[in-house]
C-alpha atoms as a PDB file:
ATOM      1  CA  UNK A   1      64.739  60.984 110.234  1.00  0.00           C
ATOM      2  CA  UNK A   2      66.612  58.966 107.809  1.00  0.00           C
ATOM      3  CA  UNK A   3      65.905  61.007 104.390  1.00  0.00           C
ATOM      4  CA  UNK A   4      66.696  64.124 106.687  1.00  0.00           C
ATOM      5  CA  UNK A   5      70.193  62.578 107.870  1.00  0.00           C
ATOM      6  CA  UNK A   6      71.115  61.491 104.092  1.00  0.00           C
ATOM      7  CA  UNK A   7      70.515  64.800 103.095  1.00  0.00           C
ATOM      8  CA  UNK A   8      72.520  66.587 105.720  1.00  0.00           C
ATOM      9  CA  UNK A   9      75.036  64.433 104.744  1.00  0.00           C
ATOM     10  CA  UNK A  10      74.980  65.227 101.150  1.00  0.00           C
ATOM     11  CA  UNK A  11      74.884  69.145 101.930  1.00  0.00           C
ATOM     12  CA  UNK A  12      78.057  68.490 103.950  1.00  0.00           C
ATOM     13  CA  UNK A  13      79.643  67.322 101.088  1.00  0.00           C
ATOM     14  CA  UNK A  14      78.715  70.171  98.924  1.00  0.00           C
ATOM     15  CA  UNK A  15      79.014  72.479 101.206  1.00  0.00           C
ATOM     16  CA  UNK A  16      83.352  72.035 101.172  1.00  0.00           C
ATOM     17  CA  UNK A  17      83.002  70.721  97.729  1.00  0.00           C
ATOM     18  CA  UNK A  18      82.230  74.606  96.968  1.00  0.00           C
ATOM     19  CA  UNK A  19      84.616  75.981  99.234  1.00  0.00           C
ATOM     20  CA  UNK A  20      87.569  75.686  96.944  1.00  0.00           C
ATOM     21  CA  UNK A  21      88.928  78.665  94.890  1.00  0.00           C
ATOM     22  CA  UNK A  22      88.664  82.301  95.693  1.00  0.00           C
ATOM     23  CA  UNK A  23      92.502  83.546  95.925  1.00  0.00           C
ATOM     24  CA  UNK A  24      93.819  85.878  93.417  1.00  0.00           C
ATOM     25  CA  UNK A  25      96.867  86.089  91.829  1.00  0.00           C
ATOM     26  CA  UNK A  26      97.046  89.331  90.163  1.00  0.00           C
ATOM     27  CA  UNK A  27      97.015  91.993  87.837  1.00  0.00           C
ATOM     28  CA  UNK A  28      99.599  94.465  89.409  1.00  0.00           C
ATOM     29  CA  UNK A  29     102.994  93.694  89.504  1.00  0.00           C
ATOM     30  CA  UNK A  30     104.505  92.372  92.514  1.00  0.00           C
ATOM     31  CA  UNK A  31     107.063  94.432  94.467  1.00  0.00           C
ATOM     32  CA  UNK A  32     110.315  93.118  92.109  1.00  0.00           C
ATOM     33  CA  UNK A  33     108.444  92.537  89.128  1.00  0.00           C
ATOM     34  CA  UNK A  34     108.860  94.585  85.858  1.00  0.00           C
ATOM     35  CA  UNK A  35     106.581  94.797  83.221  1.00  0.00           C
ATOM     36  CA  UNK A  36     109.402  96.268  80.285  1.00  0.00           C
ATOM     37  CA  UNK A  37     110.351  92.408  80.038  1.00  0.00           C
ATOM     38  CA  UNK A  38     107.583  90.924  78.090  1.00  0.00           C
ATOM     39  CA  UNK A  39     104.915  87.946  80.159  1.00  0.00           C
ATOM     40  CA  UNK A  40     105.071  88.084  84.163  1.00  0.00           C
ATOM     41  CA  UNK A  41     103.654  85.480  85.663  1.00  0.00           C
ATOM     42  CA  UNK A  42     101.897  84.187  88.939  1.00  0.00           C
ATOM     43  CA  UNK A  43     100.887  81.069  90.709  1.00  0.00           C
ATOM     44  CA  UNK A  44      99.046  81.178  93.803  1.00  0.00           C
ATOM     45  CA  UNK A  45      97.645  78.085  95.866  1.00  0.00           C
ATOM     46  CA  UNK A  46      95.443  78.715  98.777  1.00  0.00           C
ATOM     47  CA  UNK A  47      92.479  76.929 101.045  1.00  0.00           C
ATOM     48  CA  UNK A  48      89.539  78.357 101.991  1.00  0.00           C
ATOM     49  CA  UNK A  49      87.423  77.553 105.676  1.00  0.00           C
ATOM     50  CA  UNK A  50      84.020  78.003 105.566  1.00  0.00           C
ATOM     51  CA  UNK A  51      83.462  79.032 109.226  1.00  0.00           C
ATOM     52  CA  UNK A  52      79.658  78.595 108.468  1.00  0.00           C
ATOM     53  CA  UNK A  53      77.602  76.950 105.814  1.00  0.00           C
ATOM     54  CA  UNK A  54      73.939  77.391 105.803  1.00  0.00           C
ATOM     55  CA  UNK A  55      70.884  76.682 103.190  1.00  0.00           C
ATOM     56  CA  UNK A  56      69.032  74.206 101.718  1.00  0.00           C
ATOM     57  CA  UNK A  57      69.587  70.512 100.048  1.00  0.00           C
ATOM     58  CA  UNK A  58      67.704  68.206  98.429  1.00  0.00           C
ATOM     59  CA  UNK A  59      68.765  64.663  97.717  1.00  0.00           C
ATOM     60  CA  UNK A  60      66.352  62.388  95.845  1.00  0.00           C
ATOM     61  CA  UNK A  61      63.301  64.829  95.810  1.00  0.00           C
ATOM     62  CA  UNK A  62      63.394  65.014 100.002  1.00  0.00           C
ATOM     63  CA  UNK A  63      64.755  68.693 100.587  1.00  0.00           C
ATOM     64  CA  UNK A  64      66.243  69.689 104.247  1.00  0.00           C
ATOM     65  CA  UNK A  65      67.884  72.902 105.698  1.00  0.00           C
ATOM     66  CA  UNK A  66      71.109  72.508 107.097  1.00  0.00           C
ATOM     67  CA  UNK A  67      73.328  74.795 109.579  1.00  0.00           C
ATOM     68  CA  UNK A  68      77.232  73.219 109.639  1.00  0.00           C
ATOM     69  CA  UNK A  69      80.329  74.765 111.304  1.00  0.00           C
ATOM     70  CA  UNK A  70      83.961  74.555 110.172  1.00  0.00           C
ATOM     71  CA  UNK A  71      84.257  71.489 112.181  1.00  0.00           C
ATOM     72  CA  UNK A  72      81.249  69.616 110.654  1.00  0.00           C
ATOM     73  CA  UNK A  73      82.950  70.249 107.363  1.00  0.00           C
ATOM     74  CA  UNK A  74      86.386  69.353 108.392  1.00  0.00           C
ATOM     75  CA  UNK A  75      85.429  65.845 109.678  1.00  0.00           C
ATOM     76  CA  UNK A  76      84.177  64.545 106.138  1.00  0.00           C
ATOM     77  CA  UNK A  77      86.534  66.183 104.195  1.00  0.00           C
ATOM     78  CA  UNK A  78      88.874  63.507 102.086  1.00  0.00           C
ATOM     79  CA  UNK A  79      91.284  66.084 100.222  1.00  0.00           C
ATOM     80  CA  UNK A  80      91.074  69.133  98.562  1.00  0.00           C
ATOM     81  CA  UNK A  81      93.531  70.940  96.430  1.00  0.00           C
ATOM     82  CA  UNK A  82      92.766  74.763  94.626  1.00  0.00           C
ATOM     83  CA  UNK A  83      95.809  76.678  92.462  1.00  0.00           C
ATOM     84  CA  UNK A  84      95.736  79.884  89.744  1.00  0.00           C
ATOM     85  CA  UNK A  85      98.050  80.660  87.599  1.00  0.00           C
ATOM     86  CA  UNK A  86      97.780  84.175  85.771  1.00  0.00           C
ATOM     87  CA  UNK A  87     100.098  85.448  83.233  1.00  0.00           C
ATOM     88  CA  UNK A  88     100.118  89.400  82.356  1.00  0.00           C
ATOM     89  CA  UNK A  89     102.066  90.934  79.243  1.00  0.00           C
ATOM     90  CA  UNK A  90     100.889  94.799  79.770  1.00  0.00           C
ATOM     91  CA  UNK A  91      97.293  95.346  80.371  1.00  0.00           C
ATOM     92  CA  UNK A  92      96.244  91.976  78.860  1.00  0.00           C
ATOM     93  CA  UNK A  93      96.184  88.430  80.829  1.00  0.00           C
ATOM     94  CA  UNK A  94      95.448  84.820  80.924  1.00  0.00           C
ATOM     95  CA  UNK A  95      94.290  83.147  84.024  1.00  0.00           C
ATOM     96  CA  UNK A  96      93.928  79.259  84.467  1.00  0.00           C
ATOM     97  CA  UNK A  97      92.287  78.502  87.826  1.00  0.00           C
ATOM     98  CA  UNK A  98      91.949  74.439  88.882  1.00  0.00           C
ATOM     99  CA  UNK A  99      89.949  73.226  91.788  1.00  0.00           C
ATOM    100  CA  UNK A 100      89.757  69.812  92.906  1.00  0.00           C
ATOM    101  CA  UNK A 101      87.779  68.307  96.474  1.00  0.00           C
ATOM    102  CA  UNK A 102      87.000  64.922  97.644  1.00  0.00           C
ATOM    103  CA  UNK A 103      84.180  64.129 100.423  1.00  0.00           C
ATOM    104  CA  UNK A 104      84.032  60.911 102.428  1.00  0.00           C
ATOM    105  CA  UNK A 105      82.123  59.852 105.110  1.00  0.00           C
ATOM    106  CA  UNK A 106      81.167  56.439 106.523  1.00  0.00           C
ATOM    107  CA  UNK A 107      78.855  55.314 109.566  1.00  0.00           C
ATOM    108  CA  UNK A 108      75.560  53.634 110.609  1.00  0.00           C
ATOM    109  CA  UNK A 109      72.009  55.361 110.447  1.00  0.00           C
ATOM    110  CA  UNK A 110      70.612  55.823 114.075  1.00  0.00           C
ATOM    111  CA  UNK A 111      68.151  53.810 115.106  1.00  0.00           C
ATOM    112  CA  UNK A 112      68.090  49.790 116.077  1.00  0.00           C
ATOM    113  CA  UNK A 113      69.828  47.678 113.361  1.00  0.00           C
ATOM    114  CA  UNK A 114      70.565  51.226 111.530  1.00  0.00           C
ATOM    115  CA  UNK A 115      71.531  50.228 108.496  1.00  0.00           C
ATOM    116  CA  UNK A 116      75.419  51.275 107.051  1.00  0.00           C
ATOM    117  CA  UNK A 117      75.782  53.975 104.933  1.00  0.00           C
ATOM    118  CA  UNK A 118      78.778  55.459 102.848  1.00  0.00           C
ATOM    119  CA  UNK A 119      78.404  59.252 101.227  1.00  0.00           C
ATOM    120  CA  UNK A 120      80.910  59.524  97.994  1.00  0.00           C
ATOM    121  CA  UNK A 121      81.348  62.701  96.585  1.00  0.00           C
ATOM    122  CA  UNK A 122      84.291  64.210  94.094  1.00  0.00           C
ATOM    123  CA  UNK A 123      84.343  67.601  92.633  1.00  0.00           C
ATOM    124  CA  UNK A 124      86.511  68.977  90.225  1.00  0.00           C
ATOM    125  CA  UNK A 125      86.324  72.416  87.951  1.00  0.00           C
ATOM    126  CA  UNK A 126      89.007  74.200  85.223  1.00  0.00           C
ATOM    127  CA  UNK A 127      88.695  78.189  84.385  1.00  0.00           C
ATOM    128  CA  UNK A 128      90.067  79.536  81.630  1.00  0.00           C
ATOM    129  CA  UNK A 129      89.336  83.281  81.342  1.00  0.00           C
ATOM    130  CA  UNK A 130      90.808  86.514  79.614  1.00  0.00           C
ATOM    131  CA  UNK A 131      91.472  89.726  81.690  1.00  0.00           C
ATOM    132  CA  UNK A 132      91.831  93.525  81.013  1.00  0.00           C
ATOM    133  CA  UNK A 133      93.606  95.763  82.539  1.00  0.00           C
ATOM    134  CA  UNK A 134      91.228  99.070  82.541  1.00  0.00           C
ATOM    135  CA  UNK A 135      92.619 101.423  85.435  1.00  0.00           C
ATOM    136  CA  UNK A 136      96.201 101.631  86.550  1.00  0.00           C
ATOM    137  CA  UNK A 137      98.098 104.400  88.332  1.00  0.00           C
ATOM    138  CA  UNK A 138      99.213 105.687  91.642  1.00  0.00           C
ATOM    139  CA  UNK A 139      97.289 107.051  94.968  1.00  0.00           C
ATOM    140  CA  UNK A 140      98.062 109.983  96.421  1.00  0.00           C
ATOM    141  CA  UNK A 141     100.608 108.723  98.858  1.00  0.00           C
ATOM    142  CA  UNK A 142     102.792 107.612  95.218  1.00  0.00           C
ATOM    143  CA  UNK A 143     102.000 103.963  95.754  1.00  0.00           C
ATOM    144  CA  UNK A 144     100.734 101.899  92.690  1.00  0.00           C
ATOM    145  CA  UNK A 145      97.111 100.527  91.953  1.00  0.00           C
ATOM    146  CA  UNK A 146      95.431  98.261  89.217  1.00  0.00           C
ATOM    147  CA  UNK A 147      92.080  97.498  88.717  1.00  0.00           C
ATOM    148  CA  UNK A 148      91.253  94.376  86.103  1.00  0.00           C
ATOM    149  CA  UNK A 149      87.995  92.959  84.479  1.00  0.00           C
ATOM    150  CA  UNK A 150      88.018  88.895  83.844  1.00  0.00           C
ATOM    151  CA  UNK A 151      85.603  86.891  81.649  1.00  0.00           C
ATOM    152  CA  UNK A 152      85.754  83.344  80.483  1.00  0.00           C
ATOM    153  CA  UNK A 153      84.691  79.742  80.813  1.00  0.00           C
ATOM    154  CA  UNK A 154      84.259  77.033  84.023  1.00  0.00           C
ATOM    155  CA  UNK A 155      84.319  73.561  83.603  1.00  0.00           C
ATOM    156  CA  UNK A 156      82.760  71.409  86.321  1.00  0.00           C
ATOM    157  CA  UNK A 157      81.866  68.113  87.048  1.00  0.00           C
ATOM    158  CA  UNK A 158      80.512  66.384  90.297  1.00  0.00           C
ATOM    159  CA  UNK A 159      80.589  62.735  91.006  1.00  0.00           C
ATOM    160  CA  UNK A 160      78.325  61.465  94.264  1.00  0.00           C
ATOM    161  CA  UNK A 161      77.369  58.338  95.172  1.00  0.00           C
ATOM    162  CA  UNK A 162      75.332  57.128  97.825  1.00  0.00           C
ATOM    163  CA  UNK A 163      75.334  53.331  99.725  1.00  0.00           C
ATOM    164  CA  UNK A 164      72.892  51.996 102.152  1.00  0.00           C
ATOM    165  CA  UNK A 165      73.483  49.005 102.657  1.00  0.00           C
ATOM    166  CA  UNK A 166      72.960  46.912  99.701  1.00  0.00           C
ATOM    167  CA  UNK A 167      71.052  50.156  97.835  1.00  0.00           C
ATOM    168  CA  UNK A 168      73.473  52.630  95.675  1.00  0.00           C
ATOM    169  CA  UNK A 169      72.363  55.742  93.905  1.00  0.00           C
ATOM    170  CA  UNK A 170      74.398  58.472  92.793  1.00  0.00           C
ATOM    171  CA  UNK A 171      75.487  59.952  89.426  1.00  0.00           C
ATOM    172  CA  UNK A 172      77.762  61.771  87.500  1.00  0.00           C
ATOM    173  CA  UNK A 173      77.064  65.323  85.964  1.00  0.00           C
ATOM    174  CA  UNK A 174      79.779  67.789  83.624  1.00  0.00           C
ATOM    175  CA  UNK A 175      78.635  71.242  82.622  1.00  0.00           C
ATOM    176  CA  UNK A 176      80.032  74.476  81.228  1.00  0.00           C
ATOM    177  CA  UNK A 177      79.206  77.583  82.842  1.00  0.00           C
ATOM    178  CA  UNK A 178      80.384  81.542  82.069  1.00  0.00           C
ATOM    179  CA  UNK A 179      82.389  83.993  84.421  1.00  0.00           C
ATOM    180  CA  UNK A 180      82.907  86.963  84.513  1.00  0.00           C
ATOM    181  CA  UNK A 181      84.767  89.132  87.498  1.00  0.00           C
ATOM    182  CA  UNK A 182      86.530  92.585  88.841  1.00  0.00           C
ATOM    183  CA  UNK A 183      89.151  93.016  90.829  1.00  0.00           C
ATOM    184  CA  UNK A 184      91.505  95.955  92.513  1.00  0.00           C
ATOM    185  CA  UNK A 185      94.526  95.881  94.265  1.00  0.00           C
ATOM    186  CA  UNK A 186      96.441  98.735  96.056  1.00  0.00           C
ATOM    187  CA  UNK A 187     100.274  98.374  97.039  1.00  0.00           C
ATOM    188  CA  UNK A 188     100.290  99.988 100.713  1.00  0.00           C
ATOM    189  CA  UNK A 189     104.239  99.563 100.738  1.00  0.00           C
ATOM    190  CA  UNK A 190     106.738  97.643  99.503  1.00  0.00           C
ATOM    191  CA  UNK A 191     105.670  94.703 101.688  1.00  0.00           C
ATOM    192  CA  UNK A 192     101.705  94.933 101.455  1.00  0.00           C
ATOM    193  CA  UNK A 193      98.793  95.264  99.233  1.00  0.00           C
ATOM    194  CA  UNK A 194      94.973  94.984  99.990  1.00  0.00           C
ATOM    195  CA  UNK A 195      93.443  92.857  97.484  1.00  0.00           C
ATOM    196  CA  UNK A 196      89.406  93.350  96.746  1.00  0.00           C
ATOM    197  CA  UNK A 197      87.306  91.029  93.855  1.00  0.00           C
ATOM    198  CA  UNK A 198      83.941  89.782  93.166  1.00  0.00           C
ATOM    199  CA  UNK A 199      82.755  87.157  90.419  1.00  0.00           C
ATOM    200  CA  UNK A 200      79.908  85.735  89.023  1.00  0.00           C
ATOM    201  CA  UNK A 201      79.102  82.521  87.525  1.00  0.00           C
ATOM    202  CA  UNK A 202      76.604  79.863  86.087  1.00  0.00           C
ATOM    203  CA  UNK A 203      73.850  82.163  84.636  1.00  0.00           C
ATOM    204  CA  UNK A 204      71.503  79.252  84.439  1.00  0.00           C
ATOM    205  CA  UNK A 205      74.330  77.076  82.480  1.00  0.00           C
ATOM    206  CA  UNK A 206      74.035  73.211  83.226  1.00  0.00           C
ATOM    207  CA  UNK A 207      71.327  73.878  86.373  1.00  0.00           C
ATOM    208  CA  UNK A 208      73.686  75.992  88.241  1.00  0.00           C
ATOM    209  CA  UNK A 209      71.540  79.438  88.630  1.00  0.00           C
ATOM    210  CA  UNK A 210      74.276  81.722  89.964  1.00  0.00           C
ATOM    211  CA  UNK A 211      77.181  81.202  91.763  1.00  0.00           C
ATOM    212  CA  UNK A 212      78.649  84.670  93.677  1.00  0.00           C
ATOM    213  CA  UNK A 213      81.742  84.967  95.682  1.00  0.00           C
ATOM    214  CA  UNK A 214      83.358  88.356  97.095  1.00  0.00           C
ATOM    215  CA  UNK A 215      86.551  88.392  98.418  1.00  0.00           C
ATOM    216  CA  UNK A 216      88.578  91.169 100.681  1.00  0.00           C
ATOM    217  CA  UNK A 217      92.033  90.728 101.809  1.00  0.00           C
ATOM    218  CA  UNK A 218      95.666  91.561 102.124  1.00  0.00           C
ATOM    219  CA  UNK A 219      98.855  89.913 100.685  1.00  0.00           C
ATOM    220  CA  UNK A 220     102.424  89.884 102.659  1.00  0.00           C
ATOM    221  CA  UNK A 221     105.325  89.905 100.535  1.00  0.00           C
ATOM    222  CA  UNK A 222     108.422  89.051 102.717  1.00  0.00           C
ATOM    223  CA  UNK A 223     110.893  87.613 100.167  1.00  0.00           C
ATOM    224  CA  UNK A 224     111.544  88.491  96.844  1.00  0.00           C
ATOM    225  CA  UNK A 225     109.255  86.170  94.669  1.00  0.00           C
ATOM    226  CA  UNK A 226     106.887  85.090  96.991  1.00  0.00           C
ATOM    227  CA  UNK A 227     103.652  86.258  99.042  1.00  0.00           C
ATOM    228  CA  UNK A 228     101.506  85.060 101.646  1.00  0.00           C
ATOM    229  CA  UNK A 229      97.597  85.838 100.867  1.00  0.00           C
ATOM    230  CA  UNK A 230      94.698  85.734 103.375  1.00  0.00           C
ATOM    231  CA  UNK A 231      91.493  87.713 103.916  1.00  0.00           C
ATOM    232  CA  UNK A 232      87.896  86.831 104.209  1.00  0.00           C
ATOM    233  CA  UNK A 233      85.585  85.182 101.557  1.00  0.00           C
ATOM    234  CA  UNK A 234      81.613  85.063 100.927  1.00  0.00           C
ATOM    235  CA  UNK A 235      80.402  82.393  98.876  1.00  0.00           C
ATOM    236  CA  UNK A 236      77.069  81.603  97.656  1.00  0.00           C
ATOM    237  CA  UNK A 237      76.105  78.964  95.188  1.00  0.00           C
ATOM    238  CA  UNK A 238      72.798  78.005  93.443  1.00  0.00           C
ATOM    239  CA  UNK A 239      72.431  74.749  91.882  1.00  0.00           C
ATOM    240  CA  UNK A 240      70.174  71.859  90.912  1.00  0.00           C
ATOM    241  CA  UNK A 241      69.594  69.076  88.399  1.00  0.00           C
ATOM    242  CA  UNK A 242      68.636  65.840  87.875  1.00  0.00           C
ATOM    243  CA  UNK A 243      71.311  63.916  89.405  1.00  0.00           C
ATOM    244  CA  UNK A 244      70.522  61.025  91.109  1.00  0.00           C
ATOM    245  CA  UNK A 245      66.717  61.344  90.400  1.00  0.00           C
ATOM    246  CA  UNK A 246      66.990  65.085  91.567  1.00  0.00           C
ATOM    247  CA  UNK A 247      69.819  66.636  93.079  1.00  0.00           C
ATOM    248  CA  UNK A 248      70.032  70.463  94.104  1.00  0.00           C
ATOM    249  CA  UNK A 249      71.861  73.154  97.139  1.00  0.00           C
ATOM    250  CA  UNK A 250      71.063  76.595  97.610  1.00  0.00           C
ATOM    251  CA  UNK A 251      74.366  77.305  99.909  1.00  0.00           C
ATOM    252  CA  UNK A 252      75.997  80.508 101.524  1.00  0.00           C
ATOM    253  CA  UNK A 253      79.279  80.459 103.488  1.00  0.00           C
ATOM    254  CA  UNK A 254      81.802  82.857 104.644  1.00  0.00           C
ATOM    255  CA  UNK A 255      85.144  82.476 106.264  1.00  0.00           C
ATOM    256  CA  UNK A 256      89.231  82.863 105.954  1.00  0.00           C
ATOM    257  CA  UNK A 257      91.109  82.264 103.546  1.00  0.00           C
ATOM    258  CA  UNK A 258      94.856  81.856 102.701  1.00  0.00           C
ATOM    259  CA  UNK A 259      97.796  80.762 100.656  1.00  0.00           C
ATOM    260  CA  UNK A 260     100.965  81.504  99.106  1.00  0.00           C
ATOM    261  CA  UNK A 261     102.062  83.126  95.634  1.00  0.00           C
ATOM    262  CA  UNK A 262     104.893  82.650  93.637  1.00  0.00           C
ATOM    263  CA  UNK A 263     106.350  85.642  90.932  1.00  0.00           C
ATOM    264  CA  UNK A 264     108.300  84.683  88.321  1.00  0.00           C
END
C-alpha cells in the first residue's frame, strides 16, 4: 500500500509535468500580416488540461498503473508556465518553445501513525528548431493554406525529490533529445483558421524512448494582432532512467487546450 501510494504520487507529478507545450504559433501569416517586409513574428502562450492521464510508473524499482482525472492533476499542481515564439522570413523559420511546471504535494501516508510525506518535483525544457515551408497556396474557395516541416533540439531536465519522514531520495537528471514535426493550417476567413500538427521526440536520447503529441484545433482572430487558440491535444510520453535508483512513466493523455497569440 505504501510503495503503491508513493508511486501514484510520483505519476501525478509527471503526469502535468508533461502536459505543458503543444500550441502552435505558425507558419502562415496571420490575417494583417505581410510577408514583403522582411521577419514576421509570433508569440503564443497557452495551457494544456489533461482531462485523463493513464499508464504506468515506477518509482524506486516498485512499478504501479495509475488512472487520474483533470482534478487529480489540478490539486498537486504548484505552477506551470508554456510560451513559443516563431519567427518566419519567407518559407524559412526559427521557433524557440520554453516549458516550465512545478508539482507539490504534502500529506500523511494512511494507516496508524502514517508517517509524513512531501512529493517535490520541477520540470523544465527549451526547443530550438528550424522549419520549412514546403506547400503554400490557396483552396478552392480562394482562402490561403501553409503546410511546414520542423526539426531541431529539446533540452530537458527534471528535478524530484521525495521525503518520508526523516528518509529523502530524489535526483536530478538533464538530457538532450531530437524533434522533428509537421504542421498545416487553413485560413477559413478572415477571422478563423483550423490548425493541425504532430511531433515526435526523444528517439531513445537520455532514456526518453519516444515522446508523440498530435494536436487539432482552431484559432480566433478578433483584433488585429492577436488570436485566441484552442483545440484538442493527445500526448504520449515514454521515459525511464536511473533517477533516484530507477525512475520511469509510460503516460498517455488527451484533453483541451488553449491560449493566446500575439503578431508582430
Amino acid at each position: 500500500m505504501k510503495s503503491n501510494l508513493l508511486t501514484a504520487l510520483f505519476l501525478s507529478t509527471a503526469g502535468i509535468v508533461s502536459a505543458t507545450g503543444g500550441a502552435n504559433a505558425q507558419s502562415l501569416p496571420a490575417p494583417g500580416q505581410s510577408e514583403d517586409n522582411g521577419w514576421r513574428h509570433a508569440l503564443a502562450v497557452y495551457m494544456f488540461a489533461p482531462l485523463r492521464t493513464w499508464g504506468d510508473s515506477t518509482v524506486g524499482g516498485t512499478t504501479a498503473s495509475i488512472d487520474l482525472s483533470l482534478g487529480d492533476l489540478l490539486d498537486v499542481l504548484d505552477f506551470a508556465l508554456a510560451g513559443r515564439y516563431e519567427g518566419w522570413n519567407g518559407d524559412f523559420g526559427i521557433i524557440l518553445d520554453a516549458n516550465y511546471a512545478g508539482i507539490e504535494q504534502s500529506g500523511n501516508l494512511p494507516g496508524p501513525g502514517g508517517a509524513a510525506f512531501n512529493v517535490n518535483v520541477r520540470q523544465k525544457w527549451f526547443g530550438v528548431l528550424g522549419a520549412y515551408r514546403v506547400n503554400s497556396g490557396t483552396t478552392k474557395s480562394g482562402q490561403p493554406f501553409a503546410i511546414d516541416v520542423q526539426g531541431g533540439l529539446r533540452w530537458n531536465s527534471i528535478k524530484q525529490t521525495l521525503t518520508v519522514g526523516p528518509a529523502t531520495a530524489g535526483g536530478d537528471e538533464s538530457w538532450i533529445e531530437p524533434v522533428v514535426g509537421l504542421r498545416g493550417m487553413w485560413r477559413l476567413n478572415e477571422k478563423w483558421t483550423t490548425v493541425a500538427s504532430a511531433d515526435l521526440g526523444g528517439f531513445g536520447a537520455g532514456g526518453n524512448d519516444l515522446q508523440a503529441a498530435v494536436n487539432a484545433g482552431f484559432d480566433y482572430q478578433p483584433w488585429e494582432n492577436v488570436a485566441l487558440t484552442f483545440g484538442y491535444r493527445y500526448l504520449s510520453v515514454d521515459y525511464s532512467s536511473n533517477l533516484g535508483g530507477g525512475f520511469a512513466y509510460d503516460v498517455d493523455q488527451h484533453g483541451p487546450y488553449v491560449g493566446v497569440k500575439f503578431f508582430f
